[in-house]
Protein backbone atom coordinates (compact mmCIF):
# COMPACT_ATOMS: atom_id res chain seq x y z
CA UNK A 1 -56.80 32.21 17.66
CA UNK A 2 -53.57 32.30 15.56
CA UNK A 3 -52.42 29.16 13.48
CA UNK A 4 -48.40 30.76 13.22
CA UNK A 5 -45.94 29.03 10.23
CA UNK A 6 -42.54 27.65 12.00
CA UNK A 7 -40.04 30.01 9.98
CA UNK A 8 -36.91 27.59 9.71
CA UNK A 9 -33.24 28.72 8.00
CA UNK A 10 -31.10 26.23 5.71
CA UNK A 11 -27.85 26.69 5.11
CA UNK A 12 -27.74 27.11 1.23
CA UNK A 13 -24.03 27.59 0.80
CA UNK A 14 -21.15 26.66 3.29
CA UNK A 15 -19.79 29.25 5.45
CA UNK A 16 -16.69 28.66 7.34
CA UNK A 17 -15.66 27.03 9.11
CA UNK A 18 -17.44 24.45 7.38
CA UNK A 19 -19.30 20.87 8.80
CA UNK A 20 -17.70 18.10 8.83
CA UNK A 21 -18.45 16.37 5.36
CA UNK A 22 -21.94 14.72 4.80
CA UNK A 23 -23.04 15.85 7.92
CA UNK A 24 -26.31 18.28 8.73
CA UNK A 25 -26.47 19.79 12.01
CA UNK A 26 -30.17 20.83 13.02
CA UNK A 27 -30.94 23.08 15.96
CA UNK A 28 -33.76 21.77 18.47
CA UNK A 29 -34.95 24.18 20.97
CA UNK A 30 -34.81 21.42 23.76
CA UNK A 31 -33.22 17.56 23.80
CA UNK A 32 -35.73 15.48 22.24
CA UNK A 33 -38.33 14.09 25.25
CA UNK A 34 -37.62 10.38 24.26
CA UNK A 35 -36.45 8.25 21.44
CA UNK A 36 -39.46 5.57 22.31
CA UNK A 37 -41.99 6.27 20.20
CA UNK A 38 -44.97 4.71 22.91
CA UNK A 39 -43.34 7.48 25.41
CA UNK A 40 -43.41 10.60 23.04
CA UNK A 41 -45.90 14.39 22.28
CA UNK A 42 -42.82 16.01 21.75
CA UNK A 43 -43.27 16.99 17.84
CA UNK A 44 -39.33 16.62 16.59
CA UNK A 45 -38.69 13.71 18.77
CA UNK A 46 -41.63 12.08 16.75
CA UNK A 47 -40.45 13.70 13.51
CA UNK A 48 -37.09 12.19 14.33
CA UNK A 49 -38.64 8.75 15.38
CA UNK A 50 -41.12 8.49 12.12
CA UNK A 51 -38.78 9.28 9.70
CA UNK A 52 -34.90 8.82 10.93
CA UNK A 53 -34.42 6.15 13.23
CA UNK A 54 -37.87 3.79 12.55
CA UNK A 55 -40.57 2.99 9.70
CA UNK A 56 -44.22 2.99 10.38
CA UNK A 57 -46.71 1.02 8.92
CA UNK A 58 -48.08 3.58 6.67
CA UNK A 59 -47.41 7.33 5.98
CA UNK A 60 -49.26 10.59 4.35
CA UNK A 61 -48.87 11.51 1.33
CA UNK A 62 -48.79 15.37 0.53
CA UNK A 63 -52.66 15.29 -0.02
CA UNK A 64 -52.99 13.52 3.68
CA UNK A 65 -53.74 10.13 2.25
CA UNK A 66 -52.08 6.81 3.38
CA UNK A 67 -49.65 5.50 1.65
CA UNK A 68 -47.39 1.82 1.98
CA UNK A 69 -44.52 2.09 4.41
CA UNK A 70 -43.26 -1.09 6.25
CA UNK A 71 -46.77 -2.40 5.32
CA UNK A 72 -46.48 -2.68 1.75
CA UNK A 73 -50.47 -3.83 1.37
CA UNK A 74 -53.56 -3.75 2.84
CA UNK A 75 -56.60 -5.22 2.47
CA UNK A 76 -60.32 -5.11 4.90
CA UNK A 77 -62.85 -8.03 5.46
CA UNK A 78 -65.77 -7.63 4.07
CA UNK A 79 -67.43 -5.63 6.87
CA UNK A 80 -64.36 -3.33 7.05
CA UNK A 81 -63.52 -4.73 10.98
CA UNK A 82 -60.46 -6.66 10.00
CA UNK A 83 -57.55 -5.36 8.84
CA UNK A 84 -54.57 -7.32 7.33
CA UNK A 85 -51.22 -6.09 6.61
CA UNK A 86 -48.42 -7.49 4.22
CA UNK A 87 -44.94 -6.20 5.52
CA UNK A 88 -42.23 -5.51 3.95
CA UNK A 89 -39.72 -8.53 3.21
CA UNK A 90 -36.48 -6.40 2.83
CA UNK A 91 -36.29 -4.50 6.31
CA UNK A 92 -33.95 -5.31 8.43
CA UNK A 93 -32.91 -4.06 12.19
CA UNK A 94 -29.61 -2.38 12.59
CA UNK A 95 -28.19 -5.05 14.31
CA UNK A 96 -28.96 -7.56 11.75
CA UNK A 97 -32.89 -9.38 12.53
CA UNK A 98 -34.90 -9.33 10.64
CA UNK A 99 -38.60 -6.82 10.71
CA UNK A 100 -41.15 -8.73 10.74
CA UNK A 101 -44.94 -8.66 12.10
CA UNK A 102 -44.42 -9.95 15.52
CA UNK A 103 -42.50 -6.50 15.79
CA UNK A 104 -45.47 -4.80 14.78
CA UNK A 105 -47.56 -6.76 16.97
CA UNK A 106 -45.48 -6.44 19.85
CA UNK A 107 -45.55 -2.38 19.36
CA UNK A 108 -49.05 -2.10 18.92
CA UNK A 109 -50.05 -4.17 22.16
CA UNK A 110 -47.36 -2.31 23.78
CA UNK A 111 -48.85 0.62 22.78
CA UNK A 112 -52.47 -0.16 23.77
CA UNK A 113 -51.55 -1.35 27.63
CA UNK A 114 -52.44 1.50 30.04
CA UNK A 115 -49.58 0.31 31.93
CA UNK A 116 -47.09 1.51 28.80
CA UNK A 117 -48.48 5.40 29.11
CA UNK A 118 -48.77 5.87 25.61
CA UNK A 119 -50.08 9.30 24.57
CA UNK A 120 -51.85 7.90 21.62
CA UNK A 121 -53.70 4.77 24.03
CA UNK A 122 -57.35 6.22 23.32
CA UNK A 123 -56.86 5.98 19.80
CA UNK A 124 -56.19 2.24 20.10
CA UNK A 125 -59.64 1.48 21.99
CA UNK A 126 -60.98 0.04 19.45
CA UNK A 127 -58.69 -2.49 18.51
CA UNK A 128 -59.71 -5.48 20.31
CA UNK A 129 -56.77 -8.22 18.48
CA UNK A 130 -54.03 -7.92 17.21
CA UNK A 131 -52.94 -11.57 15.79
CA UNK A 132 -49.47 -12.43 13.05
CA UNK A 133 -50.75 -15.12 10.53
CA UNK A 134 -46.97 -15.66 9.37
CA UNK A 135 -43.56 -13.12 9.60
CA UNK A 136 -44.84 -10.67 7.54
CA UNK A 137 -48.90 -10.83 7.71
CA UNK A 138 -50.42 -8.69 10.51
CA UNK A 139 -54.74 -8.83 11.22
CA UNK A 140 -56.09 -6.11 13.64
CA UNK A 141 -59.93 -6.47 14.45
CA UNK A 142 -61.53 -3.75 15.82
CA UNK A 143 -64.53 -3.26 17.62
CA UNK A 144 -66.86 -1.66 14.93
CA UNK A 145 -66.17 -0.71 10.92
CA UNK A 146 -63.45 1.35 10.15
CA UNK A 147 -64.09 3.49 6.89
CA UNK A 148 -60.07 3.82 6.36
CA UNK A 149 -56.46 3.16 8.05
CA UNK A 150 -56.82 4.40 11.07
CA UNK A 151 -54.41 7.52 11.79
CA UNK A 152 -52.48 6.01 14.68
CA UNK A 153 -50.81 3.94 12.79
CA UNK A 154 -49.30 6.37 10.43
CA UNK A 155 -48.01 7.81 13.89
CA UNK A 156 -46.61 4.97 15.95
CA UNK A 157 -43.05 3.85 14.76
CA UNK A 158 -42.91 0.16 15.17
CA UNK A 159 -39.96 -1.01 17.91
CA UNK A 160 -38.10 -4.26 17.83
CA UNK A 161 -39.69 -7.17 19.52
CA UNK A 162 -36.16 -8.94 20.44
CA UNK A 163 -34.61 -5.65 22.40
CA UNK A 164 -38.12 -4.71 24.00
CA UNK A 165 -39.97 -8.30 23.93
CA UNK A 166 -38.66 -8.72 28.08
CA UNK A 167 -39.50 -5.07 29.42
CA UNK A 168 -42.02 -5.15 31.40
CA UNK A 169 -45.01 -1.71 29.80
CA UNK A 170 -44.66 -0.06 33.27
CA UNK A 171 -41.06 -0.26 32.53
CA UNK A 172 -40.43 0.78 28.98
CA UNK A 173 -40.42 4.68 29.96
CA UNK A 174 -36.81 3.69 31.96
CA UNK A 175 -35.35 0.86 29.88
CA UNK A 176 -31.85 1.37 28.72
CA UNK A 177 -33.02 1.01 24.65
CA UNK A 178 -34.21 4.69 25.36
CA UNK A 179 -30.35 5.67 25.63
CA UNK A 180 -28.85 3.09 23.14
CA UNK A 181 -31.76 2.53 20.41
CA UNK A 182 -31.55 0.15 17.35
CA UNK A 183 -34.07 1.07 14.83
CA UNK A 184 -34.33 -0.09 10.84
CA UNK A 185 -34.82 3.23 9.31
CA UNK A 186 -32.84 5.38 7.00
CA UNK A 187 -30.24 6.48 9.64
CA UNK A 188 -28.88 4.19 12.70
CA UNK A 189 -28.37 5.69 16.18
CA UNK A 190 -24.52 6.59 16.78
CA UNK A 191 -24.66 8.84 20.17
CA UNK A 192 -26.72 10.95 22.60
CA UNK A 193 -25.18 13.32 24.99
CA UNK A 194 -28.21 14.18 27.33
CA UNK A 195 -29.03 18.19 27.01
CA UNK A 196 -26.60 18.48 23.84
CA UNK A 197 -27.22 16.34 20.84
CA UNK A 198 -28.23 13.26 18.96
CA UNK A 199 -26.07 11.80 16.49
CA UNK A 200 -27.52 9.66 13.72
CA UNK A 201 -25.36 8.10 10.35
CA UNK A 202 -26.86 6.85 7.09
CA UNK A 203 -28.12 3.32 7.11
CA UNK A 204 -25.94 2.19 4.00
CA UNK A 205 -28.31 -1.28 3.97
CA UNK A 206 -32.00 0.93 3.89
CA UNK A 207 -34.05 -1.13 0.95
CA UNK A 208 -33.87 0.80 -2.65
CA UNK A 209 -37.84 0.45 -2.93
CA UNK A 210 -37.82 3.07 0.31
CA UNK A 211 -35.59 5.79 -0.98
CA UNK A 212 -32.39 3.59 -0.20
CA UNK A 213 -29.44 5.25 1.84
CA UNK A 214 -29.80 9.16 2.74
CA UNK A 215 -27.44 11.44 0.48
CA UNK A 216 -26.29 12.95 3.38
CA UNK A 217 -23.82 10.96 5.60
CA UNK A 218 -25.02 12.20 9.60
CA UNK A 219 -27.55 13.73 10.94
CA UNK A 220 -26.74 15.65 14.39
CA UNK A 221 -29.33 16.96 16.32
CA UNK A 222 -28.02 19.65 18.54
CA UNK A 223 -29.59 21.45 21.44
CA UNK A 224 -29.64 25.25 20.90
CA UNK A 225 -32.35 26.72 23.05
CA UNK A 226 -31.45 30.82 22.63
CA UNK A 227 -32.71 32.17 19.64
CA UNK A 228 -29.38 34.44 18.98
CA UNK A 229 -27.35 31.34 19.38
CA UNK A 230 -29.26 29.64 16.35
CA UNK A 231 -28.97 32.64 14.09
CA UNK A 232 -24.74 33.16 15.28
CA UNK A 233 -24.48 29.42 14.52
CA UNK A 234 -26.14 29.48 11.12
CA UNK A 235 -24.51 32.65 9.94
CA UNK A 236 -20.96 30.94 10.73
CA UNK A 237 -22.00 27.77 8.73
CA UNK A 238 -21.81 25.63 12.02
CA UNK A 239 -26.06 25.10 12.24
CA UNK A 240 -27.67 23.99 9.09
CA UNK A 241 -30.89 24.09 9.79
CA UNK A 242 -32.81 25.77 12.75
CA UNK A 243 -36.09 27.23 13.73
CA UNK A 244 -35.92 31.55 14.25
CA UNK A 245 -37.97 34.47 15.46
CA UNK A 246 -40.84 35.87 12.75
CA UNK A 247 -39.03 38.72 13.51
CA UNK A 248 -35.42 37.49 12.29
CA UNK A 249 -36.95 36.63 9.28
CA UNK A 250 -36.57 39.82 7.55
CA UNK A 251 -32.92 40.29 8.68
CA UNK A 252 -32.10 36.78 7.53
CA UNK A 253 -33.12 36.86 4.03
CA UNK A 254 -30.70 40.03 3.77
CA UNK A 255 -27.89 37.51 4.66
CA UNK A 256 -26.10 35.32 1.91
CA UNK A 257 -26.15 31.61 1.73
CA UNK A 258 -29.17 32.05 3.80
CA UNK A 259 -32.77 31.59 2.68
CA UNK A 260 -36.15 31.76 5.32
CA UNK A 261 -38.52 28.59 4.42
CA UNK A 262 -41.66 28.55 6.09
CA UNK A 263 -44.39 25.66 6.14
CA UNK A 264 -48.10 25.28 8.07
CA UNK A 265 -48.16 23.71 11.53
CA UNK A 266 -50.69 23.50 13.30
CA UNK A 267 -50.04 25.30 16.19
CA UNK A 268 -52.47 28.06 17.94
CA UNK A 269 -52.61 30.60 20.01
CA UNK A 270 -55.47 31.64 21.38
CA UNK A 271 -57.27 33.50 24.40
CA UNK A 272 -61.01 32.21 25.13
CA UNK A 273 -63.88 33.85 27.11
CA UNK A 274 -64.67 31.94 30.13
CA UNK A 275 -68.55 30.67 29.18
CA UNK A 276 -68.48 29.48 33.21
CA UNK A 277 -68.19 32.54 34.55
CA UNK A 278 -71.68 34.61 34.76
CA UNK A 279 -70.23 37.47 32.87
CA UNK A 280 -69.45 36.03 29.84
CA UNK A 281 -72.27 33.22 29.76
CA UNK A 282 -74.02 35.71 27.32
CA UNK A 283 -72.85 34.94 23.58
CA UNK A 284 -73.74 38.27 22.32
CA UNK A 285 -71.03 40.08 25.13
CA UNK A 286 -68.31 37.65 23.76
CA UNK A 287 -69.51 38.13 19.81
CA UNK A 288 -68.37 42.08 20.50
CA UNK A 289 -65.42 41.41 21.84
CA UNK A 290 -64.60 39.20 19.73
CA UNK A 291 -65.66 41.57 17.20
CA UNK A 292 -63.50 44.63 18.55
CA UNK A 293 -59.88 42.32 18.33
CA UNK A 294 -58.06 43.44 15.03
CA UNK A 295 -56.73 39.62 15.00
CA UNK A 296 -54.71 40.45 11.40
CA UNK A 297 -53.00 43.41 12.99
CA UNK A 298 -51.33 40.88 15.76
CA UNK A 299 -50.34 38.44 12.95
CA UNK A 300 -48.50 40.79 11.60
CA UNK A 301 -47.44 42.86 14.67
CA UNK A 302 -46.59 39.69 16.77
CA UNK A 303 -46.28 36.98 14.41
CA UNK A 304 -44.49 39.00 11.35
CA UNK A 305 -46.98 37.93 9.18
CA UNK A 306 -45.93 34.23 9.85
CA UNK A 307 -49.41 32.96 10.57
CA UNK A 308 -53.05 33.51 9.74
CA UNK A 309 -56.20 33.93 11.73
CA UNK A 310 -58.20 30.97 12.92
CA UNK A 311 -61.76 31.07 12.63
CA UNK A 312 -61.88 27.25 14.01
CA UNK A 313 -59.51 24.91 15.21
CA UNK A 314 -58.65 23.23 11.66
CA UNK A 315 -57.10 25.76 9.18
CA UNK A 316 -59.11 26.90 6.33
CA UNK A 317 -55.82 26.03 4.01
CA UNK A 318 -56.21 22.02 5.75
CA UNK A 319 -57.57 19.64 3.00
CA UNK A 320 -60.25 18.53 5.78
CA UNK A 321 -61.04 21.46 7.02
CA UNK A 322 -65.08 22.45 7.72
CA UNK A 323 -66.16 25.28 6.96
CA UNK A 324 -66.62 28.27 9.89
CA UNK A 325 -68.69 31.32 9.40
CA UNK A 326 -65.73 34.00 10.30
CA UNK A 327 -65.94 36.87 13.10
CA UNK A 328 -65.17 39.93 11.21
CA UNK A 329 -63.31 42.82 12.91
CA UNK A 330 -65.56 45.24 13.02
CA UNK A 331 -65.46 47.72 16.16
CA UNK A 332 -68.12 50.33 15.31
CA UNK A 333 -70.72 46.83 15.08
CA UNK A 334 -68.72 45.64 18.41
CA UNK A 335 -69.73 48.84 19.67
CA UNK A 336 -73.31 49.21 18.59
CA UNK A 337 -73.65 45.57 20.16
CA UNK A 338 -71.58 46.74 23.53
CA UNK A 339 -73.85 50.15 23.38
CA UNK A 340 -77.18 47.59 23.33
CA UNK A 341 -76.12 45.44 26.11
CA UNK A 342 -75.67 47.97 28.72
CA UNK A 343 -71.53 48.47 28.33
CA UNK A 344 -69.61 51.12 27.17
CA UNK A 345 -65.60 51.34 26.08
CA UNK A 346 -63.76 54.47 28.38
CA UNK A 347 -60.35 55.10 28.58
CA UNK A 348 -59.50 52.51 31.14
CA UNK A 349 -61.82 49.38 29.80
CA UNK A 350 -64.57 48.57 29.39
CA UNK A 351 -67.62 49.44 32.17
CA UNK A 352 -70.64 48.37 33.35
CA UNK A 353 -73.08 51.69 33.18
CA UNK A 354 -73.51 50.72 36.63
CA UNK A 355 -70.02 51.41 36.88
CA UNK A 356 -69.15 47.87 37.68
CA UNK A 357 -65.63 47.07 36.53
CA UNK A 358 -64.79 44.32 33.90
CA UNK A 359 -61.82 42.42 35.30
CA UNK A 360 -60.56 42.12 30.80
CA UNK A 361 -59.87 45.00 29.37
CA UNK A 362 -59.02 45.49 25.46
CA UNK A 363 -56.11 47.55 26.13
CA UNK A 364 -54.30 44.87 27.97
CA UNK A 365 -54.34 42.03 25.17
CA UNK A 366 -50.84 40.99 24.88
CA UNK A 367 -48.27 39.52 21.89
CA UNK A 368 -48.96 36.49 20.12
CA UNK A 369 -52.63 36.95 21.86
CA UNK A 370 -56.28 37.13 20.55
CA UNK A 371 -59.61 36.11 20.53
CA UNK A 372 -61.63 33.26 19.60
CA UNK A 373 -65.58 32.67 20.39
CA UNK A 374 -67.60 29.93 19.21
């Protein structure tokens, strides 16, 4: 399994012909899947939703802990199955209303009905009310003690009660919001031409206490999905930002005004030994191959060196990560272990002794491709 870094290029100095003043362009491979955040796995459109157009209740700090957002407190009952929430007093819509907790309230029972299709439903299970004291006091109960703020609702950008309120859930995925959103965040909507681009401006109004109004003056989100169309647009100063190939990377740096940033996602590859099937239903088959996979060679064959071997599905570098005991790549063991259990590695594969083919090969794993076994 491979856990690759998203290599991403920012325009450092302007090339001509230059932006428009104020504005940022960033390259998405695709149109963002929806501007609802109930409605949304698509990770930019949520990037975009969290932290452009909408607040949250809480966010992560850089060390993964909650932090005050639109909720500016919190406190839990005594046995940690009530939550209440003090909003924010200085938020405001983009048209004008007021945020307040019937907002919040209105998102998170949206976002609990089965009938809404939210991704993140299952994760909302155990909320069993969700009540507003006054305008800016929210109490969830839940259905057993919570030992912190549960992560959903650092995810799920609250939505405005008094554009949404009269949608029906089964309804929200087609409502005409989607197209024409208002949110209260640090940038207001301005235009979306489906398949092409976003357009966002700087709320001028966003409270101090938050960061106040963005320094730059738009945000355009344009759809670029060929990879030689990002790099021609950065290099001519008309992209600012935009995701490339590992292996641009090394090309890019070369260019001025140009610099390569590169930050963890968590995003794996991985190919897995099918445990149904009788073949592989003995661990000590799929320990060798495992075994006989040089995984760092296809990091840095495949990947450019923009990644790092997974020996779980959490990153070693993740502040909760578990410890794994790691597979080392080590054929001459894979091969003692292969030798033991009645196999043996020829030119075309590995074979049974009986001669009975092995529908996988090792010569046929393929880019951005290896093995995991557990």
């Amino acid at each position: 399994m491979l856990a690759p870094r998203l290599a991403a290029l920012t325009l450092l100095v302007a090339c001509a012909p230059a932006p428009p003043p104020g504005t940022v362009f960033y390259a998405s491979g695709a149109d963002l899947q929806s501007i609802n955040p109930l409605l949304t796995v698509h990770p930019l459109a949520k990037q975009v939703q969290r932290h452009v157009l909408f607040l949250t209740l809480a966010r992560y700090d850089s060390l993964l802990r909650p932090e005050p957002y639109l909720a500016e407190a919190w406190t839990w009952s005594p046995d940690r199955r009530t939550l209440t929430l003090r909003l924010r007093g200085d938020v405001r819509w983009h048209d004008g209303v007021p945020t307040t907790a019937r907002d919040a309230a209105f998102t998170l029972r949206a976002a609990r009905d089965p009938r809404t299709g939210n991704p993140r439903a299952a994760d909302l299970a155990c909320l069993t009310e969700v009540a507003v004291a006054d305008a800016r006091t929210l109490r969830l109960a839940f259905c057993r003690p919570l030992a912190g703020l549960p992560d959903v609702l650092t995810d799920v950008a609250i939505l405005p009660e008094h554009r949404l309120g009269a949608v029906a859930p089964e309804s929200l995925r087609v409502a005409a919001f989607n197209e024409r959103p208002v949110g209260n965040g640090p940038f207001r909507f301005v235009a979306h031409q489906p398949g092409r681009r976003w357009v966002f401006e700087a709320n001028a109004e966003f409270p101090p206490a938050l960061g106040g109004p963005p320094a730059m003056g738009r945000l355009v989100i344009v759809v670029v999905d060929e990879p030689s169309t990002k790099l021609a647009g950065l290099t001519s100063g008309e992209l600012h930002v935009a995701g490339i190939l590992p292996m641009h990377a090394s090309v890019v740096r070369r260019v001025p005004g140009l610099t390569v940033m590169d930050y963890p996602v968590l995003l794996s590859y991985g190919l897995f030994w099918n445990a149904r099937r009788a073949l592989f239903q003995d661990g000590r088959l799929r320990r060798a191959l495992t075994m006989a996979l040089d995984r760092r060679q296809m990091v840095a064959a495949y990947l450019y060196g923009f990644g790092e071997v997974a020996d779980g599905p959490v990153p070693g570098s993740h502040p909760q990560a578990a410890p794994v005991p790691p597979i080392p790549f080590d054929r001459a063991a894979a091969r003692a272990l292969l030798d033991s259990l009645g196999w043996r590695v020829g030119a075309d594969g590995l074979r049974r002794r009986s001669d009975e083919s092995l529908a996988f090969t090792l010569a046929t794993v393929g880019p951005r491709t290896t093995c995991w076994s557990r």
